[in-house]
Protein backbone atom coordinates (compact mmCIF):
# COMPACT_ATOMS: atom_id res chain seq x y z
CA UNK A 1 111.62 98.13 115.52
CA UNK A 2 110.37 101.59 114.01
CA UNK A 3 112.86 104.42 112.83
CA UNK A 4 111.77 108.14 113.66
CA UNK A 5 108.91 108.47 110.41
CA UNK A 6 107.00 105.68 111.80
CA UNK A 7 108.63 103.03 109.25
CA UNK A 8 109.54 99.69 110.07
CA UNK A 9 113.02 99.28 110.55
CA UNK A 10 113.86 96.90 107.30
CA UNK A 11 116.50 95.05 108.94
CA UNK A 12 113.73 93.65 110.99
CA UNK A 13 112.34 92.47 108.33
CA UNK A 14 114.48 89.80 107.18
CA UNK A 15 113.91 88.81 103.28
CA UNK A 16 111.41 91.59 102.53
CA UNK A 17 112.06 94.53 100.69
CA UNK A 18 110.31 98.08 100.52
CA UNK A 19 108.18 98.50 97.77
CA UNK A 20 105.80 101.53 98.87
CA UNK A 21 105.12 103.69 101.09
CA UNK A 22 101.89 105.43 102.20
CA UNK A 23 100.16 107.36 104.34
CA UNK A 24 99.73 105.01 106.66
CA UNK A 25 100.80 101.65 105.33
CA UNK A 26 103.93 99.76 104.08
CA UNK A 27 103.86 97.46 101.74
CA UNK A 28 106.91 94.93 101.22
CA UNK A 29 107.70 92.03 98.86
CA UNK A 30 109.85 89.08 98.59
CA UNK A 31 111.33 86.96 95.93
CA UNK A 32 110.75 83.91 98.37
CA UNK A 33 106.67 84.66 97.88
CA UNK A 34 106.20 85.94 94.88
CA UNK A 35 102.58 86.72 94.15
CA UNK A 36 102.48 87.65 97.76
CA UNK A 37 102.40 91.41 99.64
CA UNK A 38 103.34 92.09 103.29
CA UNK A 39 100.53 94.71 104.39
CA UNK A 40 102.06 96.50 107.60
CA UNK A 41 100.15 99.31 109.12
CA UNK A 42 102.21 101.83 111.06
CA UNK A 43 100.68 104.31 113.74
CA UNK A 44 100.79 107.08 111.60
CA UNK A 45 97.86 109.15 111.14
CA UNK A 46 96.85 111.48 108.49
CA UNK A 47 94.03 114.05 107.54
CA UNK A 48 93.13 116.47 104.70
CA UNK A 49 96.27 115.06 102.75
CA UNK A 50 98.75 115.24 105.26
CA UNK A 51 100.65 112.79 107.37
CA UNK A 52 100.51 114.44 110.76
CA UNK A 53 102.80 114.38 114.33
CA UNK A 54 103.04 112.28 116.30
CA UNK A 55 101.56 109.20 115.67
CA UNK A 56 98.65 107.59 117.63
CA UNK A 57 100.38 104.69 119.91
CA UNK A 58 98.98 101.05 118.69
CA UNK A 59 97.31 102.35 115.93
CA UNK A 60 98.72 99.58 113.51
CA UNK A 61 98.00 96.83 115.37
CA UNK A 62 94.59 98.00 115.74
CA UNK A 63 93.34 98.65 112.80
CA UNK A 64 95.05 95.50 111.38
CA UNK A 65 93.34 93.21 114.51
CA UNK A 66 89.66 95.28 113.21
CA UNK A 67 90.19 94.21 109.43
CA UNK A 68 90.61 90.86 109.90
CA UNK A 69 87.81 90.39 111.99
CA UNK A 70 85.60 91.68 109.83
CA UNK A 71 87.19 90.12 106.85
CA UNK A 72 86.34 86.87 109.10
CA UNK A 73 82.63 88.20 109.76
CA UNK A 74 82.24 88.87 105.96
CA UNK A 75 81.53 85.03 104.91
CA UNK A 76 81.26 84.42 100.97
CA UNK A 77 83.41 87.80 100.28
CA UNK A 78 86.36 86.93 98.36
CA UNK A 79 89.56 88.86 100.29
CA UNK A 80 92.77 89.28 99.48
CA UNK A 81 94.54 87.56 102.70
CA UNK A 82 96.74 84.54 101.72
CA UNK A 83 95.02 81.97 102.59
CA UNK A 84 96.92 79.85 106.11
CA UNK A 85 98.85 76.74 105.97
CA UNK A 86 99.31 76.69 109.62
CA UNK A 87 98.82 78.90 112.72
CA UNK A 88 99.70 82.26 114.77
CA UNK A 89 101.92 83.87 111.80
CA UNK A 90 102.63 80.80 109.86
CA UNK A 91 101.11 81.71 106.37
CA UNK A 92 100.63 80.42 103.12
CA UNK A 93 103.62 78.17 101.67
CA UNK A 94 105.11 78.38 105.53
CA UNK A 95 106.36 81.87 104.79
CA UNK A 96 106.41 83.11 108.29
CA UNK A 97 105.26 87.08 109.10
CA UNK A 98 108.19 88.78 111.02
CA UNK A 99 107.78 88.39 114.67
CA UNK A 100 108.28 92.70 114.92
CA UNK A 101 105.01 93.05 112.75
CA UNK A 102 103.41 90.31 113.74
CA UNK A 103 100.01 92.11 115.61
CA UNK A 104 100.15 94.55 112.72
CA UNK A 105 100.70 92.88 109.42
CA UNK A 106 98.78 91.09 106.55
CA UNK A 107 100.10 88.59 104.27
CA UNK A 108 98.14 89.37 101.16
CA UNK A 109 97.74 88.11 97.54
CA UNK A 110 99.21 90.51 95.24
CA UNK A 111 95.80 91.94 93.41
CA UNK A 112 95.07 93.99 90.08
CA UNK A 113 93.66 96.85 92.32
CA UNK A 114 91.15 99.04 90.31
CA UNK A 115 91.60 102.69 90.32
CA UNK A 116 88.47 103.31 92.60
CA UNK A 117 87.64 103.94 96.23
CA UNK A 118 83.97 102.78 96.77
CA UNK A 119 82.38 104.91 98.94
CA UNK A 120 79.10 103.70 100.37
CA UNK A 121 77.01 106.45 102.31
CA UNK A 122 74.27 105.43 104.73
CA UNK A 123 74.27 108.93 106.51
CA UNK A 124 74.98 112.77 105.42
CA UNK A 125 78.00 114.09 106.50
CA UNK A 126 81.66 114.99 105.91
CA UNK A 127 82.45 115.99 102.53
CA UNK A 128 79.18 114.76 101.43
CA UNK A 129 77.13 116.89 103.71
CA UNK A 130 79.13 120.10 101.99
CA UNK A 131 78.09 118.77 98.65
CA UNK A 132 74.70 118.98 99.59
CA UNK A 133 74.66 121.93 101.11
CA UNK A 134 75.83 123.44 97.57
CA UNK A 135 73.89 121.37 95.24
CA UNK A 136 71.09 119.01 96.88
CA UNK A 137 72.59 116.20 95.48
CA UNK A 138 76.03 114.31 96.38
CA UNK A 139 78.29 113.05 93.70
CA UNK A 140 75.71 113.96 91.08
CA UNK A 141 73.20 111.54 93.00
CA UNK A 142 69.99 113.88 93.79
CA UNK A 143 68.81 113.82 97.49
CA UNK A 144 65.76 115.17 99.42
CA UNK A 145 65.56 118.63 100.33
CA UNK A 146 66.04 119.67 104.00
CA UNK A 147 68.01 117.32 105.65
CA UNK A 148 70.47 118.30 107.79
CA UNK A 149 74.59 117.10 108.78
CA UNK A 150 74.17 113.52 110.16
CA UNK A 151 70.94 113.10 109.09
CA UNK A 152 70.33 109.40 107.81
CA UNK A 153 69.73 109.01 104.27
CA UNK A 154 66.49 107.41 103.09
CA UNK A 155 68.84 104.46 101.33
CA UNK A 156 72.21 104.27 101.01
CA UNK A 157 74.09 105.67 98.33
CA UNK A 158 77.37 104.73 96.05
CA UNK A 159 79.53 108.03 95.54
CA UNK A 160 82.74 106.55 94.01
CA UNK A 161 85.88 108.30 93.97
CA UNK A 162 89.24 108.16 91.75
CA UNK A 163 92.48 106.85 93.32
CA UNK A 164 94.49 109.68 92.38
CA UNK A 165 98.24 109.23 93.13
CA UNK A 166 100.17 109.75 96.15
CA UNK A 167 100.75 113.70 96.92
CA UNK A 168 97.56 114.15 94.68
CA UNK A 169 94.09 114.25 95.71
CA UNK A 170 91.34 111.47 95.56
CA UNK A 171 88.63 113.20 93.75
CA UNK A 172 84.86 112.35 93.92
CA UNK A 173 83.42 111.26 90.39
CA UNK A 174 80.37 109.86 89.01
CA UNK A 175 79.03 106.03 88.37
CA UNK A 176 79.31 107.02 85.05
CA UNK A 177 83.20 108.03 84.74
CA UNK A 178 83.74 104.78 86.72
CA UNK A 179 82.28 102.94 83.72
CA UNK A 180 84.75 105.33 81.31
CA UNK A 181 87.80 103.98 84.01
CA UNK A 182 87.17 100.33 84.29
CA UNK A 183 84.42 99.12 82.20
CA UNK A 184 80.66 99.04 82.26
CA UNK A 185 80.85 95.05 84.01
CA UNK A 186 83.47 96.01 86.43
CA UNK A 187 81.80 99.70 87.76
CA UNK A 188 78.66 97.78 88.16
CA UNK A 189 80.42 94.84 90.21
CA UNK A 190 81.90 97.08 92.44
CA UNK A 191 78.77 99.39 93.37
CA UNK A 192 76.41 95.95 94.07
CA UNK A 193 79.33 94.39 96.19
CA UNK A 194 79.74 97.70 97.79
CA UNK A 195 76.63 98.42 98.83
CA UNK A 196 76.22 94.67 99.77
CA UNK A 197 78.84 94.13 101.86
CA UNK A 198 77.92 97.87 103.67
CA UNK A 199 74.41 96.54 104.43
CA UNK A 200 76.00 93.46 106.07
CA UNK A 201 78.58 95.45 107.86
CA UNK A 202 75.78 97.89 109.15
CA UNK A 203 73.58 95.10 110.10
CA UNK A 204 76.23 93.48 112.57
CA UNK A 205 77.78 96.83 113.81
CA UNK A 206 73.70 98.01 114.78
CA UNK A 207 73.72 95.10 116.45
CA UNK A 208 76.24 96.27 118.80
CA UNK A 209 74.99 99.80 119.48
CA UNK A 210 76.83 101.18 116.38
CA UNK A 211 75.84 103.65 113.51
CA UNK A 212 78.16 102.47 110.51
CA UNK A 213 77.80 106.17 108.78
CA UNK A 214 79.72 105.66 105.69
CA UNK A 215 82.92 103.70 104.60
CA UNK A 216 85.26 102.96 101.22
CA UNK A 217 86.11 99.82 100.20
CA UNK A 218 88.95 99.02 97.73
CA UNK A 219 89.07 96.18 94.95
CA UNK A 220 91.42 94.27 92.80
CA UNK A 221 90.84 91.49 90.28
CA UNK A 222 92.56 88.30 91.63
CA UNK A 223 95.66 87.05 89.24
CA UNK A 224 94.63 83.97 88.56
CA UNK A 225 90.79 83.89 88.65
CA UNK A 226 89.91 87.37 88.04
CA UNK A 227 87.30 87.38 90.65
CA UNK A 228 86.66 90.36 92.22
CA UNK A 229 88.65 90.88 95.96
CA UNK A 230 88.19 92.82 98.89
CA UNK A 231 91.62 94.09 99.06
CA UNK A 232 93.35 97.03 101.45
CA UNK A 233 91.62 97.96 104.85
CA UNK A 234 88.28 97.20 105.42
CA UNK A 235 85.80 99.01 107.77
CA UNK A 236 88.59 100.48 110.41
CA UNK A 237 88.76 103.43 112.03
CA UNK A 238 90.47 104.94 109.03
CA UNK A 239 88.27 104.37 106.40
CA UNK A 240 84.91 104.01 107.80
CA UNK A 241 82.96 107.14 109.95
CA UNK A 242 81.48 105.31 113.23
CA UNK A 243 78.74 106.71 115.93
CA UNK A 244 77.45 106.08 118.79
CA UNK A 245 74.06 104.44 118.45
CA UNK A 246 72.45 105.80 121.99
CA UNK A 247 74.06 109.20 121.58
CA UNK A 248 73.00 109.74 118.41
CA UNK A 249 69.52 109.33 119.23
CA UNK A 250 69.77 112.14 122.01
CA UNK A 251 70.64 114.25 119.40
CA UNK A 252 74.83 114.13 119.55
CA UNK A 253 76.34 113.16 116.12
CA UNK A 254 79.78 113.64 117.45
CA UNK A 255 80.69 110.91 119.55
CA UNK A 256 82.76 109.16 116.54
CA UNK A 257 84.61 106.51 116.68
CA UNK A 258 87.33 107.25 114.07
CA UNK A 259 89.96 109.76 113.70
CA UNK A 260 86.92 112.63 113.83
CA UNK A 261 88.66 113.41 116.49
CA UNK A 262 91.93 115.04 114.81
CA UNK A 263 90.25 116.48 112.13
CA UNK A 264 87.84 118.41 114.14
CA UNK A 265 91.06 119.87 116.33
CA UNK A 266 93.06 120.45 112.68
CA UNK A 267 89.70 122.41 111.64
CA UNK A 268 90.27 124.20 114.86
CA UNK A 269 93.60 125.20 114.80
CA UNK A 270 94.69 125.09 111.54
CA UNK A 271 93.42 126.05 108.02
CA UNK A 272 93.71 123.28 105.42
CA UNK A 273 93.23 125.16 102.51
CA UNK A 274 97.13 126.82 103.14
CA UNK A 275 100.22 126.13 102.33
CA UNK A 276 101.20 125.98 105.67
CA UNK A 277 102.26 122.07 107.67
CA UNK A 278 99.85 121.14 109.83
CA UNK A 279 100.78 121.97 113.40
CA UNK A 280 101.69 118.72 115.70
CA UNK A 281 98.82 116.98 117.47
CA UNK A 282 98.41 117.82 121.28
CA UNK A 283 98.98 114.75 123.11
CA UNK A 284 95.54 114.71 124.68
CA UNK A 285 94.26 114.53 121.58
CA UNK A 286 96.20 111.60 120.25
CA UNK A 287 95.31 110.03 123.77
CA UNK A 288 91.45 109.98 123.27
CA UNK A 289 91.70 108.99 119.48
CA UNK A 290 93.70 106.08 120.91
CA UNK A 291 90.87 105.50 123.24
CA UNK A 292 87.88 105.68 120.58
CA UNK A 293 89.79 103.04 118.58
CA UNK A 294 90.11 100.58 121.28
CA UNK A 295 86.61 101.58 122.04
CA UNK A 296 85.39 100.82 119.01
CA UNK A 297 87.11 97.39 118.71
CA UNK A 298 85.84 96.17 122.21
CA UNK A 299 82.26 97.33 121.54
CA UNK A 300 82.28 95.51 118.13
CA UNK A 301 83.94 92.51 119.16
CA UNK A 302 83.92 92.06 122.57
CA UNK A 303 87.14 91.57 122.74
């Protein structure tokens, strides 16, 4: 049951209890699981900062089906899903996910998230593609002359940014400041298993006729171990930029697979740089982003 901002209703949520809020996500607790979060992804859908209108139908369950398969292709990653005592939404210490968010929930372990999205680049483009257009060089990292938007880079690159908090905005920063935020142990951690895991994940998504452009990965220390976790989202829609493997080759770098889609239509139609609300999405347009995501699913696990 959903109320009119996209929110789970909580009275469908028997025994859990709001404890944020995001763009996107909803993330509840419970004194019956402590040390446990209840990751539910709604269908909202937001770009340059905003959360926009209407939603894109499914969207939750989606994205939540896409990370867990590819927390389930990433063998030997730590992750931050409780592990299962039983099956369908049975979970760890036979706490049960509630039937209404069943398709669109996690059951997670409660992490010590660092204050870092990891960005891993493998092609030029989006915000990175306007650094370089100003300075040759994308989050202080220098890069050949002359290449153009889309073009691949000749190895991928690590262009952390800095969680900033919610109404604020993330900001690109260096390797360097990383070390200043969390250590000179725990910024190097994070870059290796970053670009790790994106060379695996752009490995088995080539493999299905997919350019895996760039992505962001988020990571906590676990409670008890300390070991660094794959937490959040991981290579969906959302956070990742998907192509088109054949089209790309003919020359068209804009058959994405993401939410490319609204922000090319917000470019459009609205400025971002205003004060102004974004205008509501037109419903063809929240129609084929619907369709790339499913798209995108089916082509990567044909399913």
């Amino acid at each position: 049951m959903r109320n009119n901002e996209g929110m789970t209703d909580a009275a469908a949520l028997t025994g859990w209890t709001l404890a944020y809020s995001g763009k996107v996500r909803d993330l509840y607790t419970s004194p019956d699981h402590p040390g446990r979060v209840l990751m539910v992804a709604s269908d909202r859908v937001s770009a340059f900062d905003h959360v926009l209108e209407p939603g894109i139908p499914g969207k939750g369950e989606l994205l939540t089906t896409l990370s867990k398969w590819w927390f389930a292709q990433l063998d030997g990653v730590p992750n931050h899903l409780a592990p299962s005592t039983g099956s369908g939404t049975e979970a760890v210490s036979g706490a049960a996910i509630p039937e209404a968010v069943a398709t669109r929930a996690m059951l997670a372990v409660t992490l010590d998230m660092y204050p870092v999205e990891c960005v891993v680049r493998g092609y030029l483009s989006g915000s990175g593609w306007l650094e370089y257009q100003a300075t040759q060089s994308v989050c202080g990292i220098a890069l050949p002359a002359g290449l153009n938007d889309g073009d691949r880079l000749p190895e991928p690159i690590y262009t952390p940014a800095w969680k900033a908090p919610l109404g604020e905005h993330d900001e690109n920063i260096s390797f360097e400041r990383t070390v200043e935020l969390v250590g000179a142990e725990v910024a190097s951690a994070l870059r290796d298993a970053s670009r790790d895991i994106f060379t695996r994940a752009s490995a088995i998504a080539e493999a299905r006729g997919i350019i895996l452009a760039d992505t962001k990965f988020e990571f906590g220390a676990h409670p008890e171990t300390g070991e660094l976790t794959l937490g959040d989202e991981v290579l969906t829609s959302d956070s990742s930029r998907y192509w088109d493997a054949a089209l790309y080759e003919t020359g068209d770098r804009t058959a994405s697979f993401d939410k490319q889609i609204v922000r090319n239509w917000l470019k459009a139609n609205w400025d971002p740089s205003t004060a102004t609300p974004p205008p509501a999405l037109p419903q063809e347009i929240v129609a084929q982003t619907a369709a790339r995501y499913r798209e995108l699913i089916e082509r990567l696990t044909g399913e």
